[in-house]
N, C-alpha and C. Protein backbone atom coordinates (compact mmCIF):
# COMPACT_ATOMS: atom_id res chain seq x y z
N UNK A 1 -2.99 -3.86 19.91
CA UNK A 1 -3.47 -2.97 18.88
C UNK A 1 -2.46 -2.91 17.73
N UNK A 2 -2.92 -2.79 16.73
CA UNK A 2 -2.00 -2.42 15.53
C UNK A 2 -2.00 -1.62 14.97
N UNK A 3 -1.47 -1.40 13.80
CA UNK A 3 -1.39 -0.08 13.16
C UNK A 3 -2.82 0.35 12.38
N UNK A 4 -3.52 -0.60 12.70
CA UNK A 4 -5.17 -0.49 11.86
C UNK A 4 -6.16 0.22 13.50
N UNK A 5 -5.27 0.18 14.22
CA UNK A 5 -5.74 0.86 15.39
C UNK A 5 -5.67 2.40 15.00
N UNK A 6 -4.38 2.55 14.91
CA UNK A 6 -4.00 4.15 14.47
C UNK A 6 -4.73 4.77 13.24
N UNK A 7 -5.09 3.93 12.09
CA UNK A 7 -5.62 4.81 11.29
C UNK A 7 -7.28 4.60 11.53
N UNK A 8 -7.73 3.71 12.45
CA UNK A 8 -8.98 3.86 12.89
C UNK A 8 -9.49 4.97 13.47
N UNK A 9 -8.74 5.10 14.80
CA UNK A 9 -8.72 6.24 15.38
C UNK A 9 -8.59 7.86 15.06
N UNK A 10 -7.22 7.82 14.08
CA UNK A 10 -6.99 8.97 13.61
C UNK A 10 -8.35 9.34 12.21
N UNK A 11 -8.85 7.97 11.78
CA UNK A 11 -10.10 8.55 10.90
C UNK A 11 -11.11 8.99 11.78
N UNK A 12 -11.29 8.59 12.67
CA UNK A 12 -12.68 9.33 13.77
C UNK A 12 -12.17 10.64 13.78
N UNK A 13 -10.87 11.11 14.50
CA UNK A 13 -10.64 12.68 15.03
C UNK A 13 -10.87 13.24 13.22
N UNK A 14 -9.96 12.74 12.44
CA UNK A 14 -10.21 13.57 11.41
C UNK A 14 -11.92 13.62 10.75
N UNK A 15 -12.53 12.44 10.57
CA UNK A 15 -13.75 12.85 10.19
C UNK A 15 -14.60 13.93 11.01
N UNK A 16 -14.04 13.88 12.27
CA UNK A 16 -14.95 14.96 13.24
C UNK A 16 -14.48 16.30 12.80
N UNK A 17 -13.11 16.61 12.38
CA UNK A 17 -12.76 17.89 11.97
C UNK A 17 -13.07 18.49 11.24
N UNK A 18 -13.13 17.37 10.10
CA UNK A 18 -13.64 18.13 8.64
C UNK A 18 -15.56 18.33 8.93
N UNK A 19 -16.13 17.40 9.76
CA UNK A 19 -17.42 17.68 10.23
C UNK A 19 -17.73 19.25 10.64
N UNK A 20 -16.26 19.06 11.53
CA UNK A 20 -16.51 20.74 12.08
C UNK A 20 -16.09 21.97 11.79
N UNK A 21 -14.91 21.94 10.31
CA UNK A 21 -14.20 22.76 9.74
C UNK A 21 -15.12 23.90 9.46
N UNK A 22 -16.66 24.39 9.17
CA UNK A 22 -17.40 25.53 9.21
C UNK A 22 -17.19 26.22 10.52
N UNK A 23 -17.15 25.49 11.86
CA UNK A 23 -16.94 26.04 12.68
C UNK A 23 -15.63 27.42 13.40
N UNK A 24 -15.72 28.23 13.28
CA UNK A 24 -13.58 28.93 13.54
C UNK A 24 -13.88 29.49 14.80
N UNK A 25 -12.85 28.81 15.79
CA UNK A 25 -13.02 29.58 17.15
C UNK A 25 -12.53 30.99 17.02
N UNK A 26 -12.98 31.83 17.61
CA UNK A 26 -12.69 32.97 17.84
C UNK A 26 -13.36 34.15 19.03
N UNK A 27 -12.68 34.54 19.41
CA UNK A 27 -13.01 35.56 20.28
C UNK A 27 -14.73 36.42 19.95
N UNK A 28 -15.36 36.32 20.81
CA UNK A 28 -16.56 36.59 20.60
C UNK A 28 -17.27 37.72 20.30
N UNK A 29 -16.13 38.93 20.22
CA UNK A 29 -16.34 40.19 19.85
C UNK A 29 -16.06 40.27 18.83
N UNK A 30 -15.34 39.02 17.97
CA UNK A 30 -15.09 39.64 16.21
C UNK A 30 -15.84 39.44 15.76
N UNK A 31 -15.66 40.39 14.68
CA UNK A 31 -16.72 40.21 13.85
C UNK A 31 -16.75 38.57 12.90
N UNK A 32 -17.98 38.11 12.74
CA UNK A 32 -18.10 36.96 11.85
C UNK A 32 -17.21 37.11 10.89
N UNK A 33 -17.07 35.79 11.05
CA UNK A 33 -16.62 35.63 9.23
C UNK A 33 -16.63 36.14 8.04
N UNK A 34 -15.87 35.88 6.85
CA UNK A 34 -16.59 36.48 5.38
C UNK A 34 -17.09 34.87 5.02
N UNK A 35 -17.32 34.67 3.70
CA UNK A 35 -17.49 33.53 3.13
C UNK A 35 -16.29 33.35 2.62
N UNK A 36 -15.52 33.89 2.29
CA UNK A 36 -14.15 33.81 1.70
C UNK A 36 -13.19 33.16 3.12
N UNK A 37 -13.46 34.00 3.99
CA UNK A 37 -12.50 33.07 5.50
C UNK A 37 -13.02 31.71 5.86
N UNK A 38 -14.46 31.59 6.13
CA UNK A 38 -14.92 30.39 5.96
C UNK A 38 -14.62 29.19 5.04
N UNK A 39 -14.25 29.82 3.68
CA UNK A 39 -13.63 28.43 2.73
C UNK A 39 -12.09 28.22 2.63
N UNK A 40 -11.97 29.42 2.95
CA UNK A 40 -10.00 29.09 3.48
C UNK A 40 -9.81 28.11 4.79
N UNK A 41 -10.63 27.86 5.74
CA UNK A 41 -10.58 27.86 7.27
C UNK A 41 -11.04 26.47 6.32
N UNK A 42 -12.04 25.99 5.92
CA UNK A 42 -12.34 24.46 5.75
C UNK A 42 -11.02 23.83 4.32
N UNK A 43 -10.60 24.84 3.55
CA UNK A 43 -9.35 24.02 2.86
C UNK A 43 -8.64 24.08 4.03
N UNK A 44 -7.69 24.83 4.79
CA UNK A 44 -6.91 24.10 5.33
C UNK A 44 -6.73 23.91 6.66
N UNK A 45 -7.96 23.41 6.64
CA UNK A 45 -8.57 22.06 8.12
C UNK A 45 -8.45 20.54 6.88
N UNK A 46 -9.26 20.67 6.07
CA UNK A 46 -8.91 19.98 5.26
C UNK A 46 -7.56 18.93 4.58
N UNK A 47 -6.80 20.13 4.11
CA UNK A 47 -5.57 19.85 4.13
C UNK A 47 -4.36 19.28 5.27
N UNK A 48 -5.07 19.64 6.71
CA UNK A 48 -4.52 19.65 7.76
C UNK A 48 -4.82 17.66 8.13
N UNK A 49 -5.99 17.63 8.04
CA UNK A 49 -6.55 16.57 7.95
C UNK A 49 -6.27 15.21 7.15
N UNK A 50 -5.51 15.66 5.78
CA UNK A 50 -4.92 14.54 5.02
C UNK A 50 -3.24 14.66 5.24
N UNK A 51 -2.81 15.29 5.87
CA UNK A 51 -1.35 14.99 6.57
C UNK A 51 -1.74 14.03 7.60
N UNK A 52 -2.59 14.46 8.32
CA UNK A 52 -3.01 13.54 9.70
C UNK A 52 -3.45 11.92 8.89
N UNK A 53 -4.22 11.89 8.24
CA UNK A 53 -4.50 10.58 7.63
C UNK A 53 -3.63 10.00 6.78
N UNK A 54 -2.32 10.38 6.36
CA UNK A 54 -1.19 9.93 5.67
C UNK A 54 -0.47 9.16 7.26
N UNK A 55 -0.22 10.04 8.03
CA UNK A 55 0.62 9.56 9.51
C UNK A 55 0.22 8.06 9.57
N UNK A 56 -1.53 7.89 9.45
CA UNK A 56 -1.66 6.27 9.83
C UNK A 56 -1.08 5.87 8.94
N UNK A 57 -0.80 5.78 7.83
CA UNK A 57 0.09 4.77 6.81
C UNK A 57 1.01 4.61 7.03
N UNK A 58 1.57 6.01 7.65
CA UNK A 58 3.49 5.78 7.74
C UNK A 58 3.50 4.98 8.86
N UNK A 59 4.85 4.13 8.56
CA UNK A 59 5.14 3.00 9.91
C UNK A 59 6.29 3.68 10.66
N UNK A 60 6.66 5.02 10.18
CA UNK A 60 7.33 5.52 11.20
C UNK A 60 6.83 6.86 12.24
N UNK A 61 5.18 7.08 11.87
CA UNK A 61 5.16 8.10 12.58
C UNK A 61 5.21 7.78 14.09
N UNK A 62 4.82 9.21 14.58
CA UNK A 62 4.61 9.15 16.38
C UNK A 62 3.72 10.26 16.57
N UNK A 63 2.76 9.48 17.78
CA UNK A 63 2.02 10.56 18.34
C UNK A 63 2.81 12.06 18.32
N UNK A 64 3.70 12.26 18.09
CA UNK A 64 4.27 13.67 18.42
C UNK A 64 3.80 14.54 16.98
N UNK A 65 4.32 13.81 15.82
CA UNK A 65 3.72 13.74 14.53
C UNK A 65 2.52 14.34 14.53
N UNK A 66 1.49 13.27 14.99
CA UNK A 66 0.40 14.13 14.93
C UNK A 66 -0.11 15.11 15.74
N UNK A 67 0.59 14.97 17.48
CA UNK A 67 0.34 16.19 17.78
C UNK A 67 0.87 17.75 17.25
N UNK A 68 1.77 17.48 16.28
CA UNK A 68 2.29 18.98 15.88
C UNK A 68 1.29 19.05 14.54
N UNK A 69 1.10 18.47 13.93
CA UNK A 69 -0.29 18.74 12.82
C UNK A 69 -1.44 19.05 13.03
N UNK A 70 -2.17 18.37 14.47
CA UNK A 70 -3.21 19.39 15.11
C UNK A 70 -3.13 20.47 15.72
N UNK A 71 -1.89 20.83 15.54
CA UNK A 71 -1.83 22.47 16.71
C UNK A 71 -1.33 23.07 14.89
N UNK A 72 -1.14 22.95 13.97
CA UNK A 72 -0.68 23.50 12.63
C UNK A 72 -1.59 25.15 12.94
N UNK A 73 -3.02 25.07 13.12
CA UNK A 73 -3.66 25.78 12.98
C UNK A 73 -4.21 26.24 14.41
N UNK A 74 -3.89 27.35 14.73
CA UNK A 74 -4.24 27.72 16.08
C UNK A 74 -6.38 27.76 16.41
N UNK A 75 -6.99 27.37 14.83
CA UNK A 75 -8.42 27.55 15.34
C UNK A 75 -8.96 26.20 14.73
N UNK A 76 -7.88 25.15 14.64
CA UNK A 76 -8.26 23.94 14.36
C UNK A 76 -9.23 23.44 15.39
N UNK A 77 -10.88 22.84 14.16
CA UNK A 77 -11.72 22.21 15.03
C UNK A 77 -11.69 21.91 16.56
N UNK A 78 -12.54 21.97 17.41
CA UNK A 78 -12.55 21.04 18.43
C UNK A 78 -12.39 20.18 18.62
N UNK A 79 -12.05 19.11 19.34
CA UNK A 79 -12.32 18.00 19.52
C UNK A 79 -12.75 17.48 20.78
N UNK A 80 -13.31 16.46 20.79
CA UNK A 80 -13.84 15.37 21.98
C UNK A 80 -12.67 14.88 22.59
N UNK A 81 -12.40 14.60 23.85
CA UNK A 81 -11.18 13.87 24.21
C UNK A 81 -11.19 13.27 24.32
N UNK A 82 -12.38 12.32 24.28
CA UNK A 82 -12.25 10.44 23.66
C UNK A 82 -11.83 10.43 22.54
N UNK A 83 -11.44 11.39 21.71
CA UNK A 83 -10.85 11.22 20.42
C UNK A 83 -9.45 10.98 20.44
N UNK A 84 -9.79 12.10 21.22
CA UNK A 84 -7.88 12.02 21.05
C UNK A 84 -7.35 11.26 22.26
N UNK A 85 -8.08 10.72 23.15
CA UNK A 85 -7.54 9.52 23.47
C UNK A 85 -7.28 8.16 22.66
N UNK A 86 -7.98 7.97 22.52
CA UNK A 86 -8.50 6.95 21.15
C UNK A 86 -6.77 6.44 19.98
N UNK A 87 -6.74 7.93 19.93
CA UNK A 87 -5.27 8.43 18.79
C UNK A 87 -4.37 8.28 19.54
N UNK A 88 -3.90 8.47 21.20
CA UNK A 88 -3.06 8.47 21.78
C UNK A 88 -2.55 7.34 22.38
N UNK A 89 -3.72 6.49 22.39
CA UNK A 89 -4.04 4.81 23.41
C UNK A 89 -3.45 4.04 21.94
N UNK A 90 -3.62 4.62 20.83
CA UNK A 90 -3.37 3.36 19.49
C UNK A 90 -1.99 3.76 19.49
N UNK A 91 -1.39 4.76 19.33
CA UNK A 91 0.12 4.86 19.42
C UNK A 91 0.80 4.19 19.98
N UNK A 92 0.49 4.66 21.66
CA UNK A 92 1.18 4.02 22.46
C UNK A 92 1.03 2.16 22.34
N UNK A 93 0.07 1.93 22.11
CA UNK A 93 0.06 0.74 22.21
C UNK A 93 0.61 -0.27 20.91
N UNK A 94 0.89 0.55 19.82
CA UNK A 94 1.72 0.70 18.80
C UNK A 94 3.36 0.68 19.32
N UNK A 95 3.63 1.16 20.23
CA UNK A 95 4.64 1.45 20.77
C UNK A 95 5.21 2.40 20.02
N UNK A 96 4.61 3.94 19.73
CA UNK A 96 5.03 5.00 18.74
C UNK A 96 4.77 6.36 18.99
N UNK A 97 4.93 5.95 20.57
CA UNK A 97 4.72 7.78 21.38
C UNK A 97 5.79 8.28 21.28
């Protein structure tokens, strides 16, 4: 795999995020959203998302890299864990865990 592995991969998890950035986990007794939290919560999922898609360019990142950019936000999207396998299998095989 190469480094066109890593930004393959890392474009799937991120396109799924920003897919799901309307979504904000939260405890099921709060109250909804405003529309105002809702467009803060998708800028910076957003924003969260083009740090993560810069990482595939850099030839020095590491999975660690991006695991501290998906935890940035404690109600960052869900994800599938074929995703983030996907992101974790291209690293390593990158040799950049």
């Amino acid at each position: 795999m190469t480094d066109a592995t890593i930004e393959t991969a890392i474009k799937a998890f991120t396109d799924h995020a920003r897919a799901h950035s309307e979504f904000i986990a939260s405890d099921i007794s709060a109250p909804l959203p405003t529309g105002r939290e809702l467009a803060t919560h998708r800028s910076d999922v957003e924003a969260i998302c083009k740090e993560i898609d810069a990482l595939a360019h850099d030839p020095n990142s590491r999975f660690s890299d991006f695991e501290t950019l998906r935890h940035k936000r404690a109600d960052f999207p869900a994800t599938p864990p074929a995703l983030l396998d996907d992101v974790a299998c291209a690293f390593k095989a990158a040799s950049r865990l």
